[in-house]
Protein backbone atom coordinates (compact mmCIF):
# COMPACT_ATOMS: atom_id res chain seq x y z
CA UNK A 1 -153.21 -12.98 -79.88
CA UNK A 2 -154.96 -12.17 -82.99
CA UNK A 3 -153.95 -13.04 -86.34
CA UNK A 4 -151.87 -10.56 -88.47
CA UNK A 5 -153.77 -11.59 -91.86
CA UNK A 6 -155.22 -8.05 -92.39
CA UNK A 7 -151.84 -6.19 -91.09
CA UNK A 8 -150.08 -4.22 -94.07
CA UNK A 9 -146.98 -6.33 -95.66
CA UNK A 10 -144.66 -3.34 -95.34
CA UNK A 11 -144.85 -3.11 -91.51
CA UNK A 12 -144.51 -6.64 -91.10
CA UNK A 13 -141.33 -6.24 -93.40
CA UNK A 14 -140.33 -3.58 -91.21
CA UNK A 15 -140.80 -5.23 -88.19
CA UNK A 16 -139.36 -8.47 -89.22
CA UNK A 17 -135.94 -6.91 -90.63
CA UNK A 18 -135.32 -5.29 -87.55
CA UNK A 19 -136.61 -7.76 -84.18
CA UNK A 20 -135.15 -10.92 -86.07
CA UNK A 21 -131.62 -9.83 -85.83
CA UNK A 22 -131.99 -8.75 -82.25
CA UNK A 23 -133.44 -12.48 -81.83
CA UNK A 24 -130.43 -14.53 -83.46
CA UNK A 25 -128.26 -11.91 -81.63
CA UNK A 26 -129.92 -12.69 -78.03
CA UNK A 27 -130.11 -16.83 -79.35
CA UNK A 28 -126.89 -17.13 -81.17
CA UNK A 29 -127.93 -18.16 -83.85
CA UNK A 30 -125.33 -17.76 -86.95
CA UNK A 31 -127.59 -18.00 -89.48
CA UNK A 32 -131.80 -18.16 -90.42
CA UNK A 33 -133.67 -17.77 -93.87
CA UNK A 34 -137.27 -16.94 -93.34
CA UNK A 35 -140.23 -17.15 -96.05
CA UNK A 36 -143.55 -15.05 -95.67
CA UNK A 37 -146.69 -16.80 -97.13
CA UNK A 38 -149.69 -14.02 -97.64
CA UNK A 39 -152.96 -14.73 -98.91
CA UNK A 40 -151.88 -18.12 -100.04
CA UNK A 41 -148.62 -16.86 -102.10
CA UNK A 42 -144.87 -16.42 -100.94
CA UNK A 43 -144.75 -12.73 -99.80
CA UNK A 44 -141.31 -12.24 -98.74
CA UNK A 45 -137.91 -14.08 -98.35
CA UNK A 46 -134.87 -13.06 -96.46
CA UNK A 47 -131.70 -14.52 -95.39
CA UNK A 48 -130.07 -13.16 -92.09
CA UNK A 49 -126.69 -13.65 -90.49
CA UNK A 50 -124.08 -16.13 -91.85
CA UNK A 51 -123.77 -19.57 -93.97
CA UNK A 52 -120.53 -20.73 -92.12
CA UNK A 53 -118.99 -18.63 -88.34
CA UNK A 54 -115.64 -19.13 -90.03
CA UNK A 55 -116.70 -17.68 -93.84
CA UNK A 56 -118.76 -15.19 -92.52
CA UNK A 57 -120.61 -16.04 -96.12
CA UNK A 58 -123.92 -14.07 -96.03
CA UNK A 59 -127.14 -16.76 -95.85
CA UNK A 60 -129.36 -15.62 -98.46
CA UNK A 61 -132.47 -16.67 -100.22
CA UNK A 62 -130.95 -19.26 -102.31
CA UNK A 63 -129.01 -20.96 -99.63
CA UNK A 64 -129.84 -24.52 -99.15
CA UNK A 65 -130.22 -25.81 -95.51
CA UNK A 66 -130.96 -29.11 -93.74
CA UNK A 67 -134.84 -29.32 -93.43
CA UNK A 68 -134.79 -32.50 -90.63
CA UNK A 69 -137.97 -33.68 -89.82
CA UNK A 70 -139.85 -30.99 -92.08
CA UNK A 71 -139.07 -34.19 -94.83
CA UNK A 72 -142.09 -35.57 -93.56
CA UNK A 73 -144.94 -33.60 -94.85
CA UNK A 74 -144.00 -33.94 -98.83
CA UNK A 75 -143.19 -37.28 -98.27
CA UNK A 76 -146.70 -37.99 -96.64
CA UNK A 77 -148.52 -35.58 -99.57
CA UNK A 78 -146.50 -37.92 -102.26
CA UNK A 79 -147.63 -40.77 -100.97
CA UNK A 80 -151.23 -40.30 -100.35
CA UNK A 81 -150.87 -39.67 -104.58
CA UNK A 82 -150.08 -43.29 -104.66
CA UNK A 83 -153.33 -44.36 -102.31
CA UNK A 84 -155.78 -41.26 -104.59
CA UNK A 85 -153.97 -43.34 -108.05
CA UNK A 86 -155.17 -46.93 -106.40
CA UNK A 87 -151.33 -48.45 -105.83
CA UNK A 88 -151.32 -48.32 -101.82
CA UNK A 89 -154.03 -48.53 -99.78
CA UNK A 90 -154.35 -46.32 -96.86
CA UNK A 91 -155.91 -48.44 -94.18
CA UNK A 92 -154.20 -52.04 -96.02
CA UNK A 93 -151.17 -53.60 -94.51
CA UNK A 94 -148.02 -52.18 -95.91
CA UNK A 95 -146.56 -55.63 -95.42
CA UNK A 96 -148.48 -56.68 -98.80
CA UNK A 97 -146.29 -54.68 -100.82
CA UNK A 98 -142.88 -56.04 -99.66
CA UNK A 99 -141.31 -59.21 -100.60
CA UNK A 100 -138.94 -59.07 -97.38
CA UNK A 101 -140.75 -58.32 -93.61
CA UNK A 102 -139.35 -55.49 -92.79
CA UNK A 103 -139.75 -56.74 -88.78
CA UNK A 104 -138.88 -60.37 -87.74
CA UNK A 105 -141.66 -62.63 -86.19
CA UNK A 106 -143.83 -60.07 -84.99
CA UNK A 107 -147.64 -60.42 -86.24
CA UNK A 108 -148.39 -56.81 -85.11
CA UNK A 109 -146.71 -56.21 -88.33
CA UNK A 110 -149.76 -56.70 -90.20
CA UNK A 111 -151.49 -54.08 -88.31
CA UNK A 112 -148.91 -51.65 -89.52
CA UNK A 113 -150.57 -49.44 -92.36
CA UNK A 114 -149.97 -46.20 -94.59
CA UNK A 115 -152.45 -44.48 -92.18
CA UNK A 116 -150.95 -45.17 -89.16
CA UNK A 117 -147.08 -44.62 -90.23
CA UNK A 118 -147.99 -41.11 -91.32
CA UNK A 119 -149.90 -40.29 -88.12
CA UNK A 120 -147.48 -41.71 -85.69
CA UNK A 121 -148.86 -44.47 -84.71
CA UNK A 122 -146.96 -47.40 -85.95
CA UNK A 123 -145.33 -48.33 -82.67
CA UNK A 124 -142.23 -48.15 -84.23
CA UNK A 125 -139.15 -46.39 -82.27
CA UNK A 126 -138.28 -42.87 -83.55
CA UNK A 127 -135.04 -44.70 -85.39
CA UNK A 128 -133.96 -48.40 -84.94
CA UNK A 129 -131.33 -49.70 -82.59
CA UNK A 130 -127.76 -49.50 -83.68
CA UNK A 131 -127.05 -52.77 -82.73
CA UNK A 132 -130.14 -54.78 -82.33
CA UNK A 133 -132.89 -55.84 -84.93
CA UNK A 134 -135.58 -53.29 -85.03
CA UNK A 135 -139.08 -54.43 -82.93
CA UNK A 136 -142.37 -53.18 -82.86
CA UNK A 137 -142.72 -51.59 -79.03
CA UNK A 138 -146.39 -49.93 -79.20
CA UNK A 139 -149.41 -52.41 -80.74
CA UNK A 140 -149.60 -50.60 -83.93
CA UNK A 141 -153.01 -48.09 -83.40
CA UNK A 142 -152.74 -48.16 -79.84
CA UNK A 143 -151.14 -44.42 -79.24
CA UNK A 144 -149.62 -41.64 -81.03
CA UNK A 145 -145.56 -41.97 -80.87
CA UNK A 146 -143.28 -40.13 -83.53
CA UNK A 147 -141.65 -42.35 -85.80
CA UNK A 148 -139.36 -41.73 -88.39
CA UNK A 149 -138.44 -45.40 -88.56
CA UNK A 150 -142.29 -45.71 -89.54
CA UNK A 151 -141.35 -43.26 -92.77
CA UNK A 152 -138.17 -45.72 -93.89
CA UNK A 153 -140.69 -48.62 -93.47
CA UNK A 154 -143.82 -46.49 -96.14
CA UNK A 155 -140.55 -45.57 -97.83
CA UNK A 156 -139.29 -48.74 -98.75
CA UNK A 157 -142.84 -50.40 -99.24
CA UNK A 158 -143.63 -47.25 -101.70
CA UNK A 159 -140.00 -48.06 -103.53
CA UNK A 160 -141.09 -51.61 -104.45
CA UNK A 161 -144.93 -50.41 -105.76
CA UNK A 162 -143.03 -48.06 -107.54
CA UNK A 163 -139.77 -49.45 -108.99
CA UNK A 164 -138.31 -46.32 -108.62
CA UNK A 165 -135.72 -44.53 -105.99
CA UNK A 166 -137.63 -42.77 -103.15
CA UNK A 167 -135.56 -39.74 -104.49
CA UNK A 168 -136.76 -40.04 -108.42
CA UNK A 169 -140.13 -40.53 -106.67
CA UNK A 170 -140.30 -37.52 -105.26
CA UNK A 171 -138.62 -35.31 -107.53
CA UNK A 172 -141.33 -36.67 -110.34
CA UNK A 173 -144.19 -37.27 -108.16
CA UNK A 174 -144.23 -33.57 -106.24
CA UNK A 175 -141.42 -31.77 -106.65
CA UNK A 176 -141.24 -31.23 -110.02
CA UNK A 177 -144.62 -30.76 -110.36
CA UNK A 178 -144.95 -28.43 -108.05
CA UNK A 179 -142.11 -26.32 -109.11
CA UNK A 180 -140.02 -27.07 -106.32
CA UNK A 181 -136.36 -26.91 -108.22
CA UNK A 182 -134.33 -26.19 -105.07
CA UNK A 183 -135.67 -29.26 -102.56
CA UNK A 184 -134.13 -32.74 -102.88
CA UNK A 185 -133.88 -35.61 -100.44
CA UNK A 186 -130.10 -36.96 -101.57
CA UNK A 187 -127.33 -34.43 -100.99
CA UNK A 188 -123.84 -35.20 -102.47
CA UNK A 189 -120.50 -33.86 -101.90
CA UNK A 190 -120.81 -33.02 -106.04
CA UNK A 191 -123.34 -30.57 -105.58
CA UNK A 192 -121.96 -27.08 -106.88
CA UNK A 193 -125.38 -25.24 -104.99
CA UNK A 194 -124.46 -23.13 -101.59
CA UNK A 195 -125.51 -24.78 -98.45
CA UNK A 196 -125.71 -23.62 -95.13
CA UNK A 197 -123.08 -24.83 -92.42
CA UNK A 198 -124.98 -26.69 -89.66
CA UNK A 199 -123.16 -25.77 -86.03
CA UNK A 200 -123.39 -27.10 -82.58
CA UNK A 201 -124.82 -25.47 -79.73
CA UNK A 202 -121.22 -23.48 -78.98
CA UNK A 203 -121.77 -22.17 -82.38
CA UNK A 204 -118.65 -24.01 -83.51
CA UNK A 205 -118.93 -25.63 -87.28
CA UNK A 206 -120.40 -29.32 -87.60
CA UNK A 207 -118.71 -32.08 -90.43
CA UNK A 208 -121.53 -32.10 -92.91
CA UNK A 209 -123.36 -35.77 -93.37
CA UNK A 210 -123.92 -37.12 -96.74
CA UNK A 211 -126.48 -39.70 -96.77
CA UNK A 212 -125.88 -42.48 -99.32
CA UNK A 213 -129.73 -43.21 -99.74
CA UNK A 214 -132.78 -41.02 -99.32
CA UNK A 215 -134.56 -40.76 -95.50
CA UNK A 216 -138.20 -39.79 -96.24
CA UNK A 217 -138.03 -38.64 -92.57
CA UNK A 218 -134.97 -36.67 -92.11
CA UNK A 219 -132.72 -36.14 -95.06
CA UNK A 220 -134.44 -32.92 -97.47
CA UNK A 221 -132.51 -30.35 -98.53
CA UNK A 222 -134.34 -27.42 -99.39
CA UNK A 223 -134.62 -23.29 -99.00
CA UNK A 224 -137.65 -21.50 -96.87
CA UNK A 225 -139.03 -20.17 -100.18
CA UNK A 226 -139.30 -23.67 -102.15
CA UNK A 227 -140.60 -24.99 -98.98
CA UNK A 228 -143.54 -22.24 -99.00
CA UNK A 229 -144.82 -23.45 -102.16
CA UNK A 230 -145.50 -26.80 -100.32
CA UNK A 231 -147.11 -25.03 -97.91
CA UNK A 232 -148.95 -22.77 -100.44
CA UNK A 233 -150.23 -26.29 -102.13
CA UNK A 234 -151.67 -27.36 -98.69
CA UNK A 235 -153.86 -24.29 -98.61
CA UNK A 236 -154.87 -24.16 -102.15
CA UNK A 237 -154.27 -27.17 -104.17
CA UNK A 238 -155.40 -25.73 -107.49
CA UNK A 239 -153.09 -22.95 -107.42
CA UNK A 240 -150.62 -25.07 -109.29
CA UNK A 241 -152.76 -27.33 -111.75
CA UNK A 242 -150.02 -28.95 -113.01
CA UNK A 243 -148.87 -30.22 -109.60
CA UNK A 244 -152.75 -32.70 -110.10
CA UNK A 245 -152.94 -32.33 -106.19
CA UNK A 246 -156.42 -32.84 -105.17
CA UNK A 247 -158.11 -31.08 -102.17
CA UNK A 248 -158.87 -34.71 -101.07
CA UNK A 249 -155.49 -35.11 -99.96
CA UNK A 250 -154.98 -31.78 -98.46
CA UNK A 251 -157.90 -32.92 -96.46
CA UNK A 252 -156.70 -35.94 -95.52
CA UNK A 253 -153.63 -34.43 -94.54
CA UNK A 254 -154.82 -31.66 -92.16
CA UNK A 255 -157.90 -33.87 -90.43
CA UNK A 256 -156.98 -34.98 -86.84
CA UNK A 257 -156.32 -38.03 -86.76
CA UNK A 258 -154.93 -38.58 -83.01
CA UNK A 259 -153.98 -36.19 -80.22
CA UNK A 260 -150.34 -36.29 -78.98
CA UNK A 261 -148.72 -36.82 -75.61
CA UNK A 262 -146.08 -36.40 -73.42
CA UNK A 263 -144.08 -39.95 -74.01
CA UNK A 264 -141.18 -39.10 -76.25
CA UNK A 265 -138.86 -41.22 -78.29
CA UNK A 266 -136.26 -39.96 -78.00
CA UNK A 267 -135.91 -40.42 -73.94
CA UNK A 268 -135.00 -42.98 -72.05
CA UNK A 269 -138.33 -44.03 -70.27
CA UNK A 270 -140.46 -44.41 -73.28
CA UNK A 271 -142.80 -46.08 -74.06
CA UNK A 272 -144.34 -44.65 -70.97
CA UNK A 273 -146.90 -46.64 -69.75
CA UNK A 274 -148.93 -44.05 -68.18
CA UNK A 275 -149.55 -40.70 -70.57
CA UNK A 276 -150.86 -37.43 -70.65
CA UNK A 277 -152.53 -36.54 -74.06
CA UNK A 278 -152.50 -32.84 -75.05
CA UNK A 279 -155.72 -31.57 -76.45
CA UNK A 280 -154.40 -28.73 -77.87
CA UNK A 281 -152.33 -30.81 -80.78
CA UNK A 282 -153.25 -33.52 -82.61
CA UNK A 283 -151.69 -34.93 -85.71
CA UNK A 284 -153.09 -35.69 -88.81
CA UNK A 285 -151.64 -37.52 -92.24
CA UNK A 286 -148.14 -35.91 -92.14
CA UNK A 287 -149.07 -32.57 -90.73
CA UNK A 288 -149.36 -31.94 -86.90
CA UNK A 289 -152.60 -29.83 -86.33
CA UNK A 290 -152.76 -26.97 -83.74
CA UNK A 291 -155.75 -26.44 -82.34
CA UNK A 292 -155.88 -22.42 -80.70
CA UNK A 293 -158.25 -19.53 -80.42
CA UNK A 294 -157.01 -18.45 -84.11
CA UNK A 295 -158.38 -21.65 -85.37
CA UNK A 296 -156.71 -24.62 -86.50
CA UNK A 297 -153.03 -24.49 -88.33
CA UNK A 298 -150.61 -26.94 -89.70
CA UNK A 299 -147.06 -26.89 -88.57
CA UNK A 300 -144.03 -29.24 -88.18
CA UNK A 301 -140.64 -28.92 -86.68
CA UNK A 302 -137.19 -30.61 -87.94
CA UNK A 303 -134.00 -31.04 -86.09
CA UNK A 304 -130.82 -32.42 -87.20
CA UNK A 305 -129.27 -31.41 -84.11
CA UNK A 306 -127.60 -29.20 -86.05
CA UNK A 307 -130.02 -27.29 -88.03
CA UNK A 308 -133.38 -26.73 -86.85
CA UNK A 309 -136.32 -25.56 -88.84
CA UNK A 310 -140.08 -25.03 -88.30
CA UNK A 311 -143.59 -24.41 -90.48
CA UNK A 312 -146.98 -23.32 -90.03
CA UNK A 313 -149.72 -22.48 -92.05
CA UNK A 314 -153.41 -21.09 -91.61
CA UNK A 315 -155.28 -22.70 -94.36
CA UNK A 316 -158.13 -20.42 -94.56
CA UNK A 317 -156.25 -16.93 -93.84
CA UNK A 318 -153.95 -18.17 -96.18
CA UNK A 319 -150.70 -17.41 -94.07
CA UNK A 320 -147.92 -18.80 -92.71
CA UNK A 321 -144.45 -19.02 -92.44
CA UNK A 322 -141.08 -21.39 -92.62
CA UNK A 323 -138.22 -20.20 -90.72
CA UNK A 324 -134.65 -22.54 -90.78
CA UNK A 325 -131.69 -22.41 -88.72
CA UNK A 326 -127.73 -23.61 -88.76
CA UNK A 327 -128.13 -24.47 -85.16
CA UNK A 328 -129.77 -25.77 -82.48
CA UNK A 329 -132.54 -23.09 -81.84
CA UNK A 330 -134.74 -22.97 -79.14
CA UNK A 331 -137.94 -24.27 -80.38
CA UNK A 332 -139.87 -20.73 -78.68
CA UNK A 333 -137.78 -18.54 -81.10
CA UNK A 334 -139.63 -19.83 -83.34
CA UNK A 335 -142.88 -19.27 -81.83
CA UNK A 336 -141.44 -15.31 -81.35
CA UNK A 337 -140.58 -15.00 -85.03
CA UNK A 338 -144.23 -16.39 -85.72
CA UNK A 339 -146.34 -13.95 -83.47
CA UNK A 340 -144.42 -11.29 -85.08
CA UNK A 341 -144.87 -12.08 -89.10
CA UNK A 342 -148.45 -13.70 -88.39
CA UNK A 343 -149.53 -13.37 -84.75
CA UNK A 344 -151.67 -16.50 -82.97
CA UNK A 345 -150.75 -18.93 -80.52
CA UNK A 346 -148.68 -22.43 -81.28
CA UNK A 347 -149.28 -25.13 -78.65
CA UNK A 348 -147.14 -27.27 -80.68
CA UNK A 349 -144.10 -25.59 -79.76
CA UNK A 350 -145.07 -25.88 -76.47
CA UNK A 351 -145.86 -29.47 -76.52
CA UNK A 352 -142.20 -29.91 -78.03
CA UNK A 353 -140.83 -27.37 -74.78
CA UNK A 354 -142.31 -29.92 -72.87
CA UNK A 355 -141.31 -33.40 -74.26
């Protein structure tokens, strides 16, 4: 499937408005927002369906929703800032910037770098033990494994360089700069600003959590639109000059670094001994790359169980899109909405049908 780059906006609009309704109607899905990137600029926003099943408040551009995992990518940008200004290294042990080890007698820990946090390979667990001390289960370098553990460990290591909250960080470091007024990491039950209602997979309303401290790998708050200006800065860094992100990063970010495989986290048999590594997605610094007949694209996912949201930009054609949910979608609605408002393929979603 080709990609739409050359397709006129309007029909896309068109054809948008009316199949994505039919989709959350077929799903159940209460309520998505939906940005457009075209030619390297936000296009088009929308909200559809509702904030809340029991408000029936109307989502629309300006509603906030839980981006999950999609905190990743800034994070990883923000932090490869530090390595460009000299105050991390990328490749040195992150244990040299903490005065407390952040893992008890384990002398992999040394082999635990920036590098290999933001490309998965830490050998960290997705998120530690409730009740037992967190360990090191993969020699770090040995295999891609998602980690979000691995993002609290660069989080609190970048803290300490930094004397500064990982929220004030980011907020000075990339939001800010890069104009992204509606995206923050530290939600509080003060907030005045409209956020979407996160539901279960009945569609019933979920308790919202407040997190008393910034996760780098889970917590942003944010709309599709801000969101696409991220995105935009991937595939042209000097469109915002006062955002000094440098096209050595973006590279950084969006080179393979490791392919994926088929031993998830986040079941009960991992670390797997034996794998299968897909070919067809590999992860870079932050981003996950897809590799396709369209060419290569960037693209995460993020699930909170429930809200679920998804991104994926062509650097070159300068398109892409970020679509988030109140609930938990299937991850191939996603890949529907896509191959309407862009076209192409996205073995990424079909790695993550797999895991």
């Amino acid at each position: 499937m080709k990609l739409k780059s050359n397709s006129p906006i309007e029909t896309l609009i068109d054809e948008l408005s009316e199949k994505v309704p039919q989709i959350m109607a077929e799903a159940g899905i209460p309520g998505l927002s939906f940005a457009l990137i075209r030619d390297a600029q936000l296009a088009w926003a929308k909200g559809f369906g509702v904030m809340d099943v029991n408000t029936q408040e109307p989502v629309t551009t300006e509603i906030f929703f839980e981006g999950a995992s999609l905190s990743k990518p800034p994070f990883a940008c923000a932090a490869l800032m530090l390595h460009e200004q000299n105050l991390i290294g990328l490749d040195d042990p992150l244990s040299n910037y903490l005065s407390v080890p952040h893992v008890e007698d384990d002398s992999r820990l040394e082999l635990i770098t920036m590098r290999n946090v933001l490309c998965h390979m830490c050998g960290l667990p997705n998120w530690r033990p409730k009740d037992e001390p967190l360990k090191i289960r993969l020699s770090p370098g040995e295999r891609f494994s998602y980690s979000g553990e691995g993002y609290m460990y660069l989080q609190k290591a970048i803290e300490e360089v930094t004397g500064q909250s990982g929220e004030t960080f980011m907020q000075s470091t990339l939001f800010k700069p890069l104009g992204m007024t509606q995206s923050t990491y530290l939600w509080s039950e003060e907030y005045v600003e409209p956020i979407a209602t996160g539901h279960n997979r009945e569609s019933e309303p979920a308790k919202k959590f407040y997190p008393k401290s910034m996760w780098s790998a889970a917590s942003l708050h944010t709309t599709p639109s801000d969101y696409a200006r991220f995105l935009v800065a991937m595939m042209d860094p000097k469109a915002n000059p006062t955002a000094s992100l440098s096209s050595e990063i973006t590279e950084l970010m969006l080179t393979p670094q490791v392919s994926v495989n088929d031993s998830a986290p986040w079941h009960e048999d991992w670390p797997k001994e034996t794998i299968t590594i897909d070919e067809s997605v590999s992860w870079g610094l932050g981003w996950g790359i897809q590799h396709s007949a369209q060419g290569d694209s960037f693209w995460h996912w993020g699930d909170n169980f429930t809200f679920r949201a998804f991104a994926v930009g062509y650097r070159e054609e300068g398109v892409g899109v970020v679509i988030m949910t109140n609930n938990p979608t299937r991850y191939e609605l996603f890949g529907r909405i896509c191959q309407i408002a862009i076209g192409g393929e996205y073995p990424g979603i079909e790695w993550l049908r797999s895991l």
